[in-house]
C-alpha atoms as a PDB file:
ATOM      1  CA  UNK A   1      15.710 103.648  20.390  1.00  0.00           C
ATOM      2  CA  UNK A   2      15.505 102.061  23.993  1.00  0.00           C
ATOM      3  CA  UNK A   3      15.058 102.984  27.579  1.00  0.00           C
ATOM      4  CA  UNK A   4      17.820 102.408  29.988  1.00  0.00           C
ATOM      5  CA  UNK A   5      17.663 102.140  33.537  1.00  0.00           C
ATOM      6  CA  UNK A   6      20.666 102.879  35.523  1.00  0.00           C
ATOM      7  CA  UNK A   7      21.593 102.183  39.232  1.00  0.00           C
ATOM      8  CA  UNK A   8      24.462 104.671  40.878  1.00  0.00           C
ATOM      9  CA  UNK A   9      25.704 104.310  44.538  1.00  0.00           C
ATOM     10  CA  UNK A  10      28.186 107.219  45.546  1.00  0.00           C
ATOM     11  CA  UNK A  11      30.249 107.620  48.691  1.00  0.00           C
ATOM     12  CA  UNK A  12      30.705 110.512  51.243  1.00  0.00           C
ATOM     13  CA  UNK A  13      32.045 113.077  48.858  1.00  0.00           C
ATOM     14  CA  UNK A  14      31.895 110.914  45.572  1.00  0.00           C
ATOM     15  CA  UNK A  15      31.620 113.062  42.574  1.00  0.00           C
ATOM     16  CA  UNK A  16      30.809 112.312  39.255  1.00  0.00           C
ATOM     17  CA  UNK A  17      32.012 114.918  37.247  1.00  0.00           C
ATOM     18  CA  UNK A  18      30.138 117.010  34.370  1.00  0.00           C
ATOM     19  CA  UNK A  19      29.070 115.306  31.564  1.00  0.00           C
ATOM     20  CA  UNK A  20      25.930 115.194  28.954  1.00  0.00           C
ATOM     21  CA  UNK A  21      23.267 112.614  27.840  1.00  0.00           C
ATOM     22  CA  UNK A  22      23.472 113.554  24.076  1.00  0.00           C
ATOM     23  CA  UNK A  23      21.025 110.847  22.770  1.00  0.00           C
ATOM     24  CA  UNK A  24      18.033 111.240  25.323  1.00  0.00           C
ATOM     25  CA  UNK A  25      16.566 113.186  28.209  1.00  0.00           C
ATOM     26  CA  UNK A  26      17.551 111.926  31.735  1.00  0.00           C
ATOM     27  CA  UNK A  27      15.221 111.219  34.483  1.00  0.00           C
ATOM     28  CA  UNK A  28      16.852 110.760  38.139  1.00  0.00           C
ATOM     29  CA  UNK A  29      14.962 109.589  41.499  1.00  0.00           C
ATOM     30  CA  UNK A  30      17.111 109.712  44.169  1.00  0.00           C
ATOM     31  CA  UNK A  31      16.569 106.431  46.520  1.00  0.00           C
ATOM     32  CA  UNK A  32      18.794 107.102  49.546  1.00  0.00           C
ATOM     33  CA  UNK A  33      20.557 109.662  50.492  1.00  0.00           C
ATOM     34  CA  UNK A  34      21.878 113.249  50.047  1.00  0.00           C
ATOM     35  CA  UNK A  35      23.884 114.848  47.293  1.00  0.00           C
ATOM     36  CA  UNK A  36      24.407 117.921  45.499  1.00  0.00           C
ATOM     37  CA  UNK A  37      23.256 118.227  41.590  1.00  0.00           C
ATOM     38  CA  UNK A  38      23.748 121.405  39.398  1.00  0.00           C
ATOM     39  CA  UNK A  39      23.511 121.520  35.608  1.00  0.00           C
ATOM     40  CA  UNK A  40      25.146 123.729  33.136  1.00  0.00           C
ATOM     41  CA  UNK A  41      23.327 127.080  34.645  1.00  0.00           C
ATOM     42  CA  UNK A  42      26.182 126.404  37.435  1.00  0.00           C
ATOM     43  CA  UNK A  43      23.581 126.786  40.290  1.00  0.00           C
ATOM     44  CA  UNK A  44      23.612 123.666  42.824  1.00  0.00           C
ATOM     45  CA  UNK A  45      20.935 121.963  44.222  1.00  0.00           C
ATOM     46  CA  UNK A  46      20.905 119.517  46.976  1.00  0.00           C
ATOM     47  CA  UNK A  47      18.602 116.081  46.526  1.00  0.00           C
ATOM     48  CA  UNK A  48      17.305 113.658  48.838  1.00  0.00           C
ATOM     49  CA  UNK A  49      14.684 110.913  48.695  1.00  0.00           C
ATOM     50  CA  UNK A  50      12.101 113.142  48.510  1.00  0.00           C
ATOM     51  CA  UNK A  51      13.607 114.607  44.899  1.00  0.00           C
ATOM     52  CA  UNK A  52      13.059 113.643  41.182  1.00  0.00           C
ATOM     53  CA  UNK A  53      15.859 115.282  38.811  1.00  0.00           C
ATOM     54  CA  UNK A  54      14.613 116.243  35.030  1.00  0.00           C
ATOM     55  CA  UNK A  55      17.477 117.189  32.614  1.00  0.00           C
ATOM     56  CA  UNK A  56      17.005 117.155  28.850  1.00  0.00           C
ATOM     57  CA  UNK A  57      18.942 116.229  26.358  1.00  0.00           C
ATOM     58  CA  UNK A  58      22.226 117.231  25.850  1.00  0.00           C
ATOM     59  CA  UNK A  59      22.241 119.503  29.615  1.00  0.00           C
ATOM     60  CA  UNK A  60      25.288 119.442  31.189  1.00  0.00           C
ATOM     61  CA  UNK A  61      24.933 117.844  35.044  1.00  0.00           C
ATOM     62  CA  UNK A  62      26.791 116.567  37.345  1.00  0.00           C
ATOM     63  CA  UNK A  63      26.518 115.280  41.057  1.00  0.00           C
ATOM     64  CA  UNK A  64      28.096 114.858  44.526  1.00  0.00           C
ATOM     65  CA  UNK A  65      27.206 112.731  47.294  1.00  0.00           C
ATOM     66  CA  UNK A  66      27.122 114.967  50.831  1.00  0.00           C
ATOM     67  CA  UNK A  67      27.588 113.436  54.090  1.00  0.00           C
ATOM     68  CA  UNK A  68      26.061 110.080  53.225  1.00  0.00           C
ATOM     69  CA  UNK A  69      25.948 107.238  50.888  1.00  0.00           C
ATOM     70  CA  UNK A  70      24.157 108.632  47.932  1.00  0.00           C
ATOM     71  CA  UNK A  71      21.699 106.036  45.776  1.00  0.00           C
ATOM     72  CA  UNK A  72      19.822 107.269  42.819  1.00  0.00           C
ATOM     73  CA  UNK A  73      18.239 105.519  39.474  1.00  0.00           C
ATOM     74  CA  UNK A  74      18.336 107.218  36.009  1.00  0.00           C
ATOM     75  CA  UNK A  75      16.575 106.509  33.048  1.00  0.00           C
ATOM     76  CA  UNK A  76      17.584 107.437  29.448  1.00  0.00           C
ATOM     77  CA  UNK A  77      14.233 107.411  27.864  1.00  0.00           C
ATOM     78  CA  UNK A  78      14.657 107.334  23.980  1.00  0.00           C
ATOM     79  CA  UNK A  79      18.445 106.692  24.317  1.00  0.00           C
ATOM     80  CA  UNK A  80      19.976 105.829  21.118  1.00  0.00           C
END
């Protein structure tokens, strides 16, 4: 097992669609920015650089930037 660190940068009304981290839990600080993250529950939430994301492993998420460029980091801790 190893950690992964991942940089995204999303335009105005970017969306990466629903998906899962099946190997590890997911840990997301949002750098710059506003977007829109909801999880398998359906309910959306709306991030800035003020947020830190949690979702465990195997949770359905996805995201959206809003009306700015949206930066964030994730790490996979554990990922396989």
């Amino acid at each position: 097992m190893k950690n992964m660190l991942l940089r995204f940068s999303l335009l105005p009304g970017q969306t990466i669609k629903e998906h899962k981290s099946p190997s590890s839990p997911l840990f997301i600080t949002i750098i710059k920015g506003r977007g829109l993250f909801w999880s398998d529950d359906g309910e959306k939430e709306e991030v800035d650089s003020t947020s830190i994301i949690i979702f465990t492993q195997n949770e359905t998420h996805g995201i959206s930037a809003l009306d700015e460029k949206l930066v964030f980091i994730a790490m996979l801790h554990g990922a396989a």
